[in-house]
PDB file of N, CA and C in Angstrom:
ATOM      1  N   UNK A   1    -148.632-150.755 208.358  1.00  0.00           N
ATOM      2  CA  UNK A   1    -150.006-150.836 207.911  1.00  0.00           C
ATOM      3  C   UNK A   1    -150.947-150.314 208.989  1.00  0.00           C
ATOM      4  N   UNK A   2    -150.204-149.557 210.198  1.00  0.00           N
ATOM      5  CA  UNK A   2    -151.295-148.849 211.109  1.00  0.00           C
ATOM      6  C   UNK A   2    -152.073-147.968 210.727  1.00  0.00           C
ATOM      7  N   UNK A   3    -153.423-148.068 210.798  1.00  0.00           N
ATOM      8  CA  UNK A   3    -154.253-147.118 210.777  1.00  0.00           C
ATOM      9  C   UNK A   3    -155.139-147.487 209.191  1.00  0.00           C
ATOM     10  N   UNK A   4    -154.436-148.557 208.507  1.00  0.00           N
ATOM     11  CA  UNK A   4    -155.353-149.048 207.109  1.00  0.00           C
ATOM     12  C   UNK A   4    -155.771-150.355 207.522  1.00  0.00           C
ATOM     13  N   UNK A   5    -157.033-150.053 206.407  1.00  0.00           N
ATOM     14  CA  UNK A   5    -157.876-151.423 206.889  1.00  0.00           C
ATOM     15  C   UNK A   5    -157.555-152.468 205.683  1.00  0.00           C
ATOM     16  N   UNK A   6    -157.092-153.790 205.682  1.00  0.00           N
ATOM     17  CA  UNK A   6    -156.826-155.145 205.162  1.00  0.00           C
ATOM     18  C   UNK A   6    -158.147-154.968 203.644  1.00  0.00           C
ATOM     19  N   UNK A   7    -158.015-155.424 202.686  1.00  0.00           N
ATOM     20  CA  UNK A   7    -158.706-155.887 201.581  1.00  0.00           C
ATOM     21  C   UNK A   7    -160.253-156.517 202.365  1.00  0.00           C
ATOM     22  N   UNK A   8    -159.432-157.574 202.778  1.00  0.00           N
ATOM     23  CA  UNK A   8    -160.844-158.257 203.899  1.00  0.00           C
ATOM     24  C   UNK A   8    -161.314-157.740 204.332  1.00  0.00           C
ATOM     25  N   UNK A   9    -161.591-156.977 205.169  1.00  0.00           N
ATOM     26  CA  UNK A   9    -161.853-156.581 206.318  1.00  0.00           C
ATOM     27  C   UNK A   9    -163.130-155.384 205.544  1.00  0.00           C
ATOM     28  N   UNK A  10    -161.861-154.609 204.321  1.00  0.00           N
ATOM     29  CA  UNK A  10    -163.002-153.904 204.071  1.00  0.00           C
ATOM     30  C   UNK A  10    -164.425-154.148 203.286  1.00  0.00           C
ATOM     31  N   UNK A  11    -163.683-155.378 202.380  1.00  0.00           N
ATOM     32  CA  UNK A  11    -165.214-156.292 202.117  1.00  0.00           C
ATOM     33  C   UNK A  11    -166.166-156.580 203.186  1.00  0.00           C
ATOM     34  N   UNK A  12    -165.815-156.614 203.892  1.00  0.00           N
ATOM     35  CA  UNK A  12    -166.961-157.874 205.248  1.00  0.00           C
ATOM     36  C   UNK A  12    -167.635-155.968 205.869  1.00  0.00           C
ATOM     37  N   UNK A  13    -166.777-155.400 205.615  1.00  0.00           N
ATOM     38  CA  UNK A  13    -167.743-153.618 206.285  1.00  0.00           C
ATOM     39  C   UNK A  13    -168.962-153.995 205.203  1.00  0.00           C
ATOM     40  N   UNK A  14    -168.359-153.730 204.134  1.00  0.00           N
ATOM     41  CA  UNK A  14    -168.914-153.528 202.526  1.00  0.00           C
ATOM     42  C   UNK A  14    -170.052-154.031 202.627  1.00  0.00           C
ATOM     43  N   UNK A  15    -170.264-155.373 203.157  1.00  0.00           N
ATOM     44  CA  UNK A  15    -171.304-155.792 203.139  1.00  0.00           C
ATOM     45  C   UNK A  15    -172.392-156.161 203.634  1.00  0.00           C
ATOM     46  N   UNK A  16    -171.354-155.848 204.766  1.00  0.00           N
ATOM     47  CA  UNK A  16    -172.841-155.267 206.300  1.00  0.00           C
ATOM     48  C   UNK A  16    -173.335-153.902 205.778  1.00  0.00           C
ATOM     49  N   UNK A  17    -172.732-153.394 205.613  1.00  0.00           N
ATOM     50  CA  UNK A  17    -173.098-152.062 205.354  1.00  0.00           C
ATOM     51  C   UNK A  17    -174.323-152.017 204.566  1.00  0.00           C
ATOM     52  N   UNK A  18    -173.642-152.703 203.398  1.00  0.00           N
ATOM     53  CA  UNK A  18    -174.736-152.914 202.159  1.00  0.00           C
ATOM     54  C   UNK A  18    -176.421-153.438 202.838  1.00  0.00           C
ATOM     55  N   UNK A  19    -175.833-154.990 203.495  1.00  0.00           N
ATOM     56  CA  UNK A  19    -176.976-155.671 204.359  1.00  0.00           C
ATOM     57  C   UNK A  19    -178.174-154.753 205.125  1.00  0.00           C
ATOM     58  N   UNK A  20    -177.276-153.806 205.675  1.00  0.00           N
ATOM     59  CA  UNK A  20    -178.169-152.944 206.828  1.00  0.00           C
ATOM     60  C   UNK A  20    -178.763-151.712 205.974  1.00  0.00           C
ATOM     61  N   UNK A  21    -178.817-151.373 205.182  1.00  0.00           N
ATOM     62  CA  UNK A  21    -179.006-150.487 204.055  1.00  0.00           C
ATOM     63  C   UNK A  21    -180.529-150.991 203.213  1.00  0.00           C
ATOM     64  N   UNK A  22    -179.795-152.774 202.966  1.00  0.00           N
ATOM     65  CA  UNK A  22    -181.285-153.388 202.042  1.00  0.00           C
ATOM     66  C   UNK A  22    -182.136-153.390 203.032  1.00  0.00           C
ATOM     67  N   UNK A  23    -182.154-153.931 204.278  1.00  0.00           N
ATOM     68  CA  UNK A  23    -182.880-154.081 204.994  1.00  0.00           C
ATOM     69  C   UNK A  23    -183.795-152.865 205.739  1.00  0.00           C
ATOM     70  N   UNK A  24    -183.209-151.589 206.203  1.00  0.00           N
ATOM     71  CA  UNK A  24    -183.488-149.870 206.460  1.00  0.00           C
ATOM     72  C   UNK A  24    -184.443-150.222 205.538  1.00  0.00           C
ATOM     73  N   UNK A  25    -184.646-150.179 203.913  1.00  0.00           N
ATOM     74  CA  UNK A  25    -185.543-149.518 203.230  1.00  0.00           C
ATOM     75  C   UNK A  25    -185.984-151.085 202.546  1.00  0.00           C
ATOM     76  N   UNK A  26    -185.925-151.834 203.113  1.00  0.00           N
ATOM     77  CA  UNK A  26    -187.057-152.807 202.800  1.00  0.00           C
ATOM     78  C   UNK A  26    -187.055-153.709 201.227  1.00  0.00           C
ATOM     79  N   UNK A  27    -185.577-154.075 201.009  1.00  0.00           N
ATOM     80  CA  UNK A  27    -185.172-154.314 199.593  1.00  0.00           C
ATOM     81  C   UNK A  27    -184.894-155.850 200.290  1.00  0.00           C
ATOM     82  N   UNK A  28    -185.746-156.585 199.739  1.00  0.00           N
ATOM     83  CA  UNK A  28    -184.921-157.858 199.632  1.00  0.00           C
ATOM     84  C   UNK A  28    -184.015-158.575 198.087  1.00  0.00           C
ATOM     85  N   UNK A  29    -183.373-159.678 198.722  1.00  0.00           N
ATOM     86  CA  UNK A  29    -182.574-160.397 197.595  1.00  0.00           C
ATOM     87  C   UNK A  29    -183.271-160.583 196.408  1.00  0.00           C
ATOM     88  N   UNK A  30    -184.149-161.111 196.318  1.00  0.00           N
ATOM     89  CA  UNK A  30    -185.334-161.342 195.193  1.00  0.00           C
ATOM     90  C   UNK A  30    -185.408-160.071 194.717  1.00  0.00           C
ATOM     91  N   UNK A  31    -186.377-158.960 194.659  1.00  0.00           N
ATOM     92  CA  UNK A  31    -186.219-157.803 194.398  1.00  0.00           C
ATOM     93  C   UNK A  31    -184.825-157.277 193.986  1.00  0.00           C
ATOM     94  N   UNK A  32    -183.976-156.657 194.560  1.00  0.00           N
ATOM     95  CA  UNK A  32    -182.543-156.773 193.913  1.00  0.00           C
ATOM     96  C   UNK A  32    -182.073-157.757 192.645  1.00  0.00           C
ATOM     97  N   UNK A  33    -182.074-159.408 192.646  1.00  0.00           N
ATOM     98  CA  UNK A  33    -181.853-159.988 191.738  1.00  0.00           C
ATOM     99  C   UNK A  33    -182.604-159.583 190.617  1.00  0.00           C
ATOM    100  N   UNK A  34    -184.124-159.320 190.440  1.00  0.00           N
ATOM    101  CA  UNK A  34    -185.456-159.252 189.808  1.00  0.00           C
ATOM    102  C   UNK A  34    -185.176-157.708 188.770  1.00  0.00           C
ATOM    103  N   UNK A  35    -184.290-156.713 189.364  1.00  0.00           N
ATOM    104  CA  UNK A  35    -184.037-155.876 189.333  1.00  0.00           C
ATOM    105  C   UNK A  35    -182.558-155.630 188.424  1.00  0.00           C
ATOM    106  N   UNK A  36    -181.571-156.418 188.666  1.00  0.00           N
ATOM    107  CA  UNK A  36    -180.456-156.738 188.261  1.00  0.00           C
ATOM    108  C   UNK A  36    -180.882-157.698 186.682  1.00  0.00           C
ATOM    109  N   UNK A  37    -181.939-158.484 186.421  1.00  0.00           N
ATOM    110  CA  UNK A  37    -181.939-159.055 185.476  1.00  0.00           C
ATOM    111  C   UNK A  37    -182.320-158.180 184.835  1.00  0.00           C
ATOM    112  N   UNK A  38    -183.447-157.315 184.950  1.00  0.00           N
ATOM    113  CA  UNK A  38    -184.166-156.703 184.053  1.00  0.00           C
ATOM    114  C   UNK A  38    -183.305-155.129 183.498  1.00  0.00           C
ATOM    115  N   UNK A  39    -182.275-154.774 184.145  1.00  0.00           N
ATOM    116  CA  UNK A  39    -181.409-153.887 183.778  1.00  0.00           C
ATOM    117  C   UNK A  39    -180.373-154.876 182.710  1.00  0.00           C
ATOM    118  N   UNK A  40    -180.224-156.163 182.876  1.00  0.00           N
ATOM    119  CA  UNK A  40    -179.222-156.841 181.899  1.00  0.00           C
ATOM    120  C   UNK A  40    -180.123-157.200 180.629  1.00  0.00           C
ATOM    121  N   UNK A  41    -181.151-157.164 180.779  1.00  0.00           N
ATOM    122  CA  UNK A  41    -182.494-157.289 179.646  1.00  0.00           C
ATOM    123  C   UNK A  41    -183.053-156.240 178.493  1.00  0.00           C
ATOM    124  N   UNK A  42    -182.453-154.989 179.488  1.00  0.00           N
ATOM    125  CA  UNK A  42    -182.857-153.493 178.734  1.00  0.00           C
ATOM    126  C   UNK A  42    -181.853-153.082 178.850  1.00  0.00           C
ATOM    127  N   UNK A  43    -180.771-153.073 178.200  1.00  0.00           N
ATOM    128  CA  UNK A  43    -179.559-152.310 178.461  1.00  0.00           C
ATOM    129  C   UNK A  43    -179.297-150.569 177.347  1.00  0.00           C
ATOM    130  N   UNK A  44    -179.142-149.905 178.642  1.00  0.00           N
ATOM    131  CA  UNK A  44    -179.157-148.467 177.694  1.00  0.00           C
ATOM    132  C   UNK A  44    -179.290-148.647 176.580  1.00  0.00           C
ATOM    133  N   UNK A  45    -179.497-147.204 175.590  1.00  0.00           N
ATOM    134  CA  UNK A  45    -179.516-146.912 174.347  1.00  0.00           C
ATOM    135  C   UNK A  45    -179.038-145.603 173.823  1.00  0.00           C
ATOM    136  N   UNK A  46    -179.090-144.649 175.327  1.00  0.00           N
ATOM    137  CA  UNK A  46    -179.091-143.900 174.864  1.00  0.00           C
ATOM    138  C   UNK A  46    -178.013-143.223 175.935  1.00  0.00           C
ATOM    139  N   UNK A  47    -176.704-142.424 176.047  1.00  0.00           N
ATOM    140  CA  UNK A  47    -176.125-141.666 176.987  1.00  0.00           C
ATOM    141  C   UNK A  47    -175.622-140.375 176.880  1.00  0.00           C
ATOM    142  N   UNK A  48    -175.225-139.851 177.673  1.00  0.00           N
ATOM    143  CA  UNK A  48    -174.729-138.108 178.176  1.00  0.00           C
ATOM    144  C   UNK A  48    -173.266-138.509 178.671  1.00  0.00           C
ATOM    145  N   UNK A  49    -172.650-137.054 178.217  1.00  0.00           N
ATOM    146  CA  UNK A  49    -171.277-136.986 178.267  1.00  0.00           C
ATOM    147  C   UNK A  49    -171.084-137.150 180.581  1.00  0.00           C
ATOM    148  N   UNK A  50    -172.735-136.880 180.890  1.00  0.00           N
ATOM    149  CA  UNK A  50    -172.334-137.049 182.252  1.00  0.00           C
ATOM    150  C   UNK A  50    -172.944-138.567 183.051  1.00  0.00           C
ATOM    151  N   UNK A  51    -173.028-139.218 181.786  1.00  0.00           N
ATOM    152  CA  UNK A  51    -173.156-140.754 182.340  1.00  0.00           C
ATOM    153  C   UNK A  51    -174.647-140.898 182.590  1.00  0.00           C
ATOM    154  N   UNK A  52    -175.493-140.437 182.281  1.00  0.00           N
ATOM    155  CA  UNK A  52    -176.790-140.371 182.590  1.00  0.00           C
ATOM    156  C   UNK A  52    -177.704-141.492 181.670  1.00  0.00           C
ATOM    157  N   UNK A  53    -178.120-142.522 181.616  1.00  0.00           N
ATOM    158  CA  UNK A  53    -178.651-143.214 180.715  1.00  0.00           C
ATOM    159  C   UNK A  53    -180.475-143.642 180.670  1.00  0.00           C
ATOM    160  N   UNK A  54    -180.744-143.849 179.391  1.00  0.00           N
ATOM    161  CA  UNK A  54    -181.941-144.448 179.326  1.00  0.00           C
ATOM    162  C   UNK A  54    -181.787-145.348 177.782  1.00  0.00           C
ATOM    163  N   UNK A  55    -182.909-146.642 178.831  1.00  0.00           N
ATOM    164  CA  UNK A  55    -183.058-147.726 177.725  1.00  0.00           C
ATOM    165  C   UNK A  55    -184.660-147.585 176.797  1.00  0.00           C
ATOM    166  N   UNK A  56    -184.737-146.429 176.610  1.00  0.00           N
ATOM    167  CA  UNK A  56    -186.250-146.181 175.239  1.00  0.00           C
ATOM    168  C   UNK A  56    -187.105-146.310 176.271  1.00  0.00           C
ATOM    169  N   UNK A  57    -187.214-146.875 177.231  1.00  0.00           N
ATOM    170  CA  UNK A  57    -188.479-147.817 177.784  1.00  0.00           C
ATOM    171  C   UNK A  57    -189.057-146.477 178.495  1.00  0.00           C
ATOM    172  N   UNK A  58    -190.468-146.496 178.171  1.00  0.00           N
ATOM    173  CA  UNK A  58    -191.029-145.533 179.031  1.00  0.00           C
ATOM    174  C   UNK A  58    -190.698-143.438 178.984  1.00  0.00           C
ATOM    175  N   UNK A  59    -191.027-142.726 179.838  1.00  0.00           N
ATOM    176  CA  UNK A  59    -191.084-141.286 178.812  1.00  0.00           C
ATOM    177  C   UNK A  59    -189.540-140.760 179.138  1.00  0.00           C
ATOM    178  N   UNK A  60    -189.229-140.237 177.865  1.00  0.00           N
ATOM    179  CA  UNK A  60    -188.126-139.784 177.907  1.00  0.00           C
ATOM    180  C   UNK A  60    -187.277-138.675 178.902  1.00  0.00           C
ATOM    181  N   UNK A  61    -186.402-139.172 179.362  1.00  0.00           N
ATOM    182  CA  UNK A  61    -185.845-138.581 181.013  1.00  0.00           C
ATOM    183  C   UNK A  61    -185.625-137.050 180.743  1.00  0.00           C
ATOM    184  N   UNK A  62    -185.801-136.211 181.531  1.00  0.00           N
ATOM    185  CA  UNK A  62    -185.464-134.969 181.895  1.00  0.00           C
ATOM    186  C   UNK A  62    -184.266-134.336 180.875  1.00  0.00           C
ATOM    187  N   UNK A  63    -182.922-134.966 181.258  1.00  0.00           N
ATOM    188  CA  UNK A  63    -181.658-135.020 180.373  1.00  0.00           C
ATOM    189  C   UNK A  63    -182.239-135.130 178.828  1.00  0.00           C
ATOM    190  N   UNK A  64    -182.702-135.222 178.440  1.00  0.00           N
ATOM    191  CA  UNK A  64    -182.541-136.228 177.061  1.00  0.00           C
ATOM    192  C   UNK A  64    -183.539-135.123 176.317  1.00  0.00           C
ATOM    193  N   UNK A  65    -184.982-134.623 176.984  1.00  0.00           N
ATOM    194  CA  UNK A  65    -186.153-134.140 176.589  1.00  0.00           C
ATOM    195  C   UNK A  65    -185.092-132.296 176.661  1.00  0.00           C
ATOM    196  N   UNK A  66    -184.546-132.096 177.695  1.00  0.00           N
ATOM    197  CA  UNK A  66    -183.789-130.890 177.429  1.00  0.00           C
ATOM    198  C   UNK A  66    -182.663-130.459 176.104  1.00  0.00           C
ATOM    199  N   UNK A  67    -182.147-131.631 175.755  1.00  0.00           N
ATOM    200  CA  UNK A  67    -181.393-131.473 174.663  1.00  0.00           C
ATOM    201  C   UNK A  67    -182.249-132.036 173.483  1.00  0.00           C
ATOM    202  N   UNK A  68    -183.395-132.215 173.784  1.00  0.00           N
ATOM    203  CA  UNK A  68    -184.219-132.490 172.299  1.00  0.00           C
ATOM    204  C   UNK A  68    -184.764-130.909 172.205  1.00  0.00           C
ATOM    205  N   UNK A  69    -185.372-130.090 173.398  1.00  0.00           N
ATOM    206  CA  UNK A  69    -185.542-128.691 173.214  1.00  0.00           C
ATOM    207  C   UNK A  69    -184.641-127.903 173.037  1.00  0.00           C
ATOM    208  N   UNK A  70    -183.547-127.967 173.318  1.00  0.00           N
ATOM    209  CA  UNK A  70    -182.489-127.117 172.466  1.00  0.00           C
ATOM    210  C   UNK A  70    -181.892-127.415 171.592  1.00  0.00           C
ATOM    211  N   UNK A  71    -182.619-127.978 170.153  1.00  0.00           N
ATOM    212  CA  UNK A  71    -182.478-128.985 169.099  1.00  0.00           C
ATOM    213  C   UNK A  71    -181.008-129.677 168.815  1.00  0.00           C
ATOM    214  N   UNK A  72    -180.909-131.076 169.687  1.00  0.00           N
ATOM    215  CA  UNK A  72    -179.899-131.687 169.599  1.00  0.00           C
ATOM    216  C   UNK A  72    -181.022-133.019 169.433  1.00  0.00           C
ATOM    217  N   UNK A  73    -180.395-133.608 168.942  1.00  0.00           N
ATOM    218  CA  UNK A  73    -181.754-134.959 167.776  1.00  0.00           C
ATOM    219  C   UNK A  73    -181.274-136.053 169.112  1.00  0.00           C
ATOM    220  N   UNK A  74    -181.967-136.562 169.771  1.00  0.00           N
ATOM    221  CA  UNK A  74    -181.896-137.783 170.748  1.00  0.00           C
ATOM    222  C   UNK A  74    -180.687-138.936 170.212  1.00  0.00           C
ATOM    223  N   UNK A  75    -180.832-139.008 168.821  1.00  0.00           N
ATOM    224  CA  UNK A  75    -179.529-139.993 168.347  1.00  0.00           C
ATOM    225  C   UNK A  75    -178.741-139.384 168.200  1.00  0.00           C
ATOM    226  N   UNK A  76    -178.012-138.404 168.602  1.00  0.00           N
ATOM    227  CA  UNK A  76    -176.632-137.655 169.245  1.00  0.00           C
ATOM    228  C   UNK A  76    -176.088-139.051 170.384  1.00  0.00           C
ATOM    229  N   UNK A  77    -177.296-139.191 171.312  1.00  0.00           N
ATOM    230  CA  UNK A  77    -177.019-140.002 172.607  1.00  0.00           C
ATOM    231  C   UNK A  77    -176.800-141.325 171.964  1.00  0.00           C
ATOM    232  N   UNK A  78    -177.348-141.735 171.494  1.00  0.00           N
ATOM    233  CA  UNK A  78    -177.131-143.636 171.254  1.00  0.00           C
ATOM    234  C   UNK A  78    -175.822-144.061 171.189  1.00  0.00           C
ATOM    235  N   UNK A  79    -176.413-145.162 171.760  1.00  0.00           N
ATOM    236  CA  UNK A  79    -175.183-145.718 172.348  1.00  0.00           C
ATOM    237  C   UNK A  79    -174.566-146.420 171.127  1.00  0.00           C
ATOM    238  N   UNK A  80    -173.480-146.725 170.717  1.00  0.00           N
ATOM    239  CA  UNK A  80    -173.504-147.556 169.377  1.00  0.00           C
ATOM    240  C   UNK A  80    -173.750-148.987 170.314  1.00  0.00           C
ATOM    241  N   UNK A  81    -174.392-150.186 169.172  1.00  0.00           N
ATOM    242  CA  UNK A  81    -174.924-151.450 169.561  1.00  0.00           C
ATOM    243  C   UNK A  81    -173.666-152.702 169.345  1.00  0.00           C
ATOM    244  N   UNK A  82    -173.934-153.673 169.701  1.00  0.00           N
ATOM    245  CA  UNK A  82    -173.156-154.791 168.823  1.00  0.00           C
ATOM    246  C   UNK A  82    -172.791-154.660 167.348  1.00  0.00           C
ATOM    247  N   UNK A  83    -174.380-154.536 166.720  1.00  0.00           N
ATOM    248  CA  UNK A  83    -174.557-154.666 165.347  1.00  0.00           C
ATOM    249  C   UNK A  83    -173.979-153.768 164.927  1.00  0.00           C
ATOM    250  N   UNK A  84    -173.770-152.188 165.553  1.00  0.00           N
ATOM    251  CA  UNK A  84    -173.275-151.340 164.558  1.00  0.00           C
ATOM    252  C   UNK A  84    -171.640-151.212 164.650  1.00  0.00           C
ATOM    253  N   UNK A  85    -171.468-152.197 165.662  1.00  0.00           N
ATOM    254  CA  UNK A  85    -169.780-152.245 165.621  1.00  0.00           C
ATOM    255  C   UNK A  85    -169.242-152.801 164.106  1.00  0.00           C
ATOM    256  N   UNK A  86    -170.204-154.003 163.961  1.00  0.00           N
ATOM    257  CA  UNK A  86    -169.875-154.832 162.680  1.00  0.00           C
ATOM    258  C   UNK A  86    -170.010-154.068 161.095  1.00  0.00           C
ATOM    259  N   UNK A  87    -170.392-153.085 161.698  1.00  0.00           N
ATOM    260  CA  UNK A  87    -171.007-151.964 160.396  1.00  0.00           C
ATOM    261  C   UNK A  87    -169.243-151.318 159.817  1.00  0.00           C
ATOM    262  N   UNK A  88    -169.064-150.971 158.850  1.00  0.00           N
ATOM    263  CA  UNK A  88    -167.630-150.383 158.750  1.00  0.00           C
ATOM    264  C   UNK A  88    -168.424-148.640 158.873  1.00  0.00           C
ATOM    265  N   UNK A  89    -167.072-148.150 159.529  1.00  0.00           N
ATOM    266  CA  UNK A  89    -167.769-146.580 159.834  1.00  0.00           C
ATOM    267  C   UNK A  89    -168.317-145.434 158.939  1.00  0.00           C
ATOM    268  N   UNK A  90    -167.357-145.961 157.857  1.00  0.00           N
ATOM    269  CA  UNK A  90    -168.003-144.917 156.406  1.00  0.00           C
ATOM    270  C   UNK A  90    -169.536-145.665 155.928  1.00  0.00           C
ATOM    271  N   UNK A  91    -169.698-146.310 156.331  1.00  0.00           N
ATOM    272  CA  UNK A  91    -171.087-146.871 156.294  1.00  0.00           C
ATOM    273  C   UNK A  91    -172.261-146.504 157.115  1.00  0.00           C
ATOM    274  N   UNK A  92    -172.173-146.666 158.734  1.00  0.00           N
ATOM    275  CA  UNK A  92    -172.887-146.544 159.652  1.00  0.00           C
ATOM    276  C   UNK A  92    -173.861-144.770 159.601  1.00  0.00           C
ATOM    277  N   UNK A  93    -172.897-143.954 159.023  1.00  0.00           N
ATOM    278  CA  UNK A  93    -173.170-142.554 158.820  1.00  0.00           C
ATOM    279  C   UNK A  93    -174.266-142.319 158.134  1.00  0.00           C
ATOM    280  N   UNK A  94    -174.516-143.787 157.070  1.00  0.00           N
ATOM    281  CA  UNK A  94    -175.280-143.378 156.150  1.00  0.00           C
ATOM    282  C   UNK A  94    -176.565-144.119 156.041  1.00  0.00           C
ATOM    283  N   UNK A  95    -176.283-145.552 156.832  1.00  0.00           N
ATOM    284  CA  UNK A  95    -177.221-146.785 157.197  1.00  0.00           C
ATOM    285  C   UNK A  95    -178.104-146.341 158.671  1.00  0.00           C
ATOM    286  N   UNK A  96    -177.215-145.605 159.855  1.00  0.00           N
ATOM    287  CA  UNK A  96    -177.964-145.858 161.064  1.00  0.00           C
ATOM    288  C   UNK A  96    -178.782-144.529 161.293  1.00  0.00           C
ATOM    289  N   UNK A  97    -177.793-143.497 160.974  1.00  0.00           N
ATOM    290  CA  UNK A  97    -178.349-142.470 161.575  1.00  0.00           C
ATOM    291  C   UNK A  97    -177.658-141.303 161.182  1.00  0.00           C
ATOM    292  N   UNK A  98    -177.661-140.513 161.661  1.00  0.00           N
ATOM    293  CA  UNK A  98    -176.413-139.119 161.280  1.00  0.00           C
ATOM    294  C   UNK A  98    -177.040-138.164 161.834  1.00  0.00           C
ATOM    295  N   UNK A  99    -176.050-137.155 161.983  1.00  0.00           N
ATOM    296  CA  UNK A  99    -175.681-136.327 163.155  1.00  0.00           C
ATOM    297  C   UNK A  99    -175.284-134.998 162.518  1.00  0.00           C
ATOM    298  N   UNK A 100    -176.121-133.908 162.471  1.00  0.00           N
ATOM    299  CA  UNK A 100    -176.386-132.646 162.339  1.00  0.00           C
ATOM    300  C   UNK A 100    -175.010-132.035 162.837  1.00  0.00           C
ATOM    301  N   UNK A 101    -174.287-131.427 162.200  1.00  0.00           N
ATOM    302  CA  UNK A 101    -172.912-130.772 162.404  1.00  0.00           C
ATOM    303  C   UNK A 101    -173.188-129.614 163.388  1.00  0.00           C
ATOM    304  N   UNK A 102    -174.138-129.120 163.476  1.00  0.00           N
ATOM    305  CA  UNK A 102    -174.400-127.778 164.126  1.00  0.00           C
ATOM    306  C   UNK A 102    -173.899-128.115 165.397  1.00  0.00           C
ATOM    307  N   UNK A 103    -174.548-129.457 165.747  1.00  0.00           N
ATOM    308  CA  UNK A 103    -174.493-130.010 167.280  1.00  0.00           C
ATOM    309  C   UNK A 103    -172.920-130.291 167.012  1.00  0.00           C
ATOM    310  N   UNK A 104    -172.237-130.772 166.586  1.00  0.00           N
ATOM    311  CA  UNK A 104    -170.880-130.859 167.293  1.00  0.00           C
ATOM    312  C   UNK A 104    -170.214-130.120 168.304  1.00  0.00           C
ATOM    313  N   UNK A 105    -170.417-128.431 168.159  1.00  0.00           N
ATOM    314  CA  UNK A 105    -169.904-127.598 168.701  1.00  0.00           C
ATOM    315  C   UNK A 105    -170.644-127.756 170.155  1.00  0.00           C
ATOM    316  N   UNK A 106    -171.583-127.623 170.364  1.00  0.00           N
ATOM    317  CA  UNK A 106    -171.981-127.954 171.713  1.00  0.00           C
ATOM    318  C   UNK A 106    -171.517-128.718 172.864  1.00  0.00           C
ATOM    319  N   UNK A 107    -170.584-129.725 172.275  1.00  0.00           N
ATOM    320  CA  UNK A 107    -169.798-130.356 173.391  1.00  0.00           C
ATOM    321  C   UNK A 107    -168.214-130.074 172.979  1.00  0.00           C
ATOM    322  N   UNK A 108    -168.043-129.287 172.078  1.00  0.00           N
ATOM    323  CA  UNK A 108    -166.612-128.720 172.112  1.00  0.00           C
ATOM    324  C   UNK A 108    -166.230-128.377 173.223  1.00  0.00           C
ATOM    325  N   UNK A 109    -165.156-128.562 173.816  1.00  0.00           N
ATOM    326  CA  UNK A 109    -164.526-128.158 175.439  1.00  0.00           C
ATOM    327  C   UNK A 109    -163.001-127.364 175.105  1.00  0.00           C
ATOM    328  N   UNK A 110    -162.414-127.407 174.038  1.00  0.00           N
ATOM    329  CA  UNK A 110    -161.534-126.486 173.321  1.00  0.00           C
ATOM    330  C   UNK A 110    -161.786-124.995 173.315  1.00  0.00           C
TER     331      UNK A 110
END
């Protein structure tokens, strides 16, 4: 095991690291927690095949406003919800939303 660092060991870096990081730019615990709730409060709605997300709130991100100008309809991105899990799928097509065939090809990788 010369030359690797223990599970432990690399936690306790992890979190100095982290520590000296909040502290550099002036983030306290409060802030962080305050921050952490309100992302579990607004949880996405909308995502990109490159992980990029937004929860509606506020103007629509860069990502999202580019594929609305090269007419791909913003509910391409949505995320499916709880509720529409419970939906049966030959249903959801016709209840939530639907999706312009043109756009399929656009993320074809074939």
């Amino acid at each position: 095991m010369m030359g690797k660092i223990a599970d432990g060991e690399a936690r306790d870096r992890l979190i100095l690291w982290m520590r000296r990081r909040m502290e550099e730019f002036g983030i306290t615990l409060e802030a962080l927690s305050a921050s952490i709730e309100h992302d579990k409060a607004h949880s996405p709605r909308y995502r990109d095949a490159r992980g990029h997300e937004w929860n509606g709130l506020g103007d629509m991100p860069d990502w999202l406003v580019a594929a609305n100008n090269a007419g791909v309809s913003p509910d391409f991105f949505r995320i499916e919800t709880a509720q529409d899990a419970l939906i049966p799928l030959e249903k959801q097509a016709t209840t939530t939303r639907s999706i312009d065939s043109r756009q399929l090809d656009l993320f074809d990788t074939a």
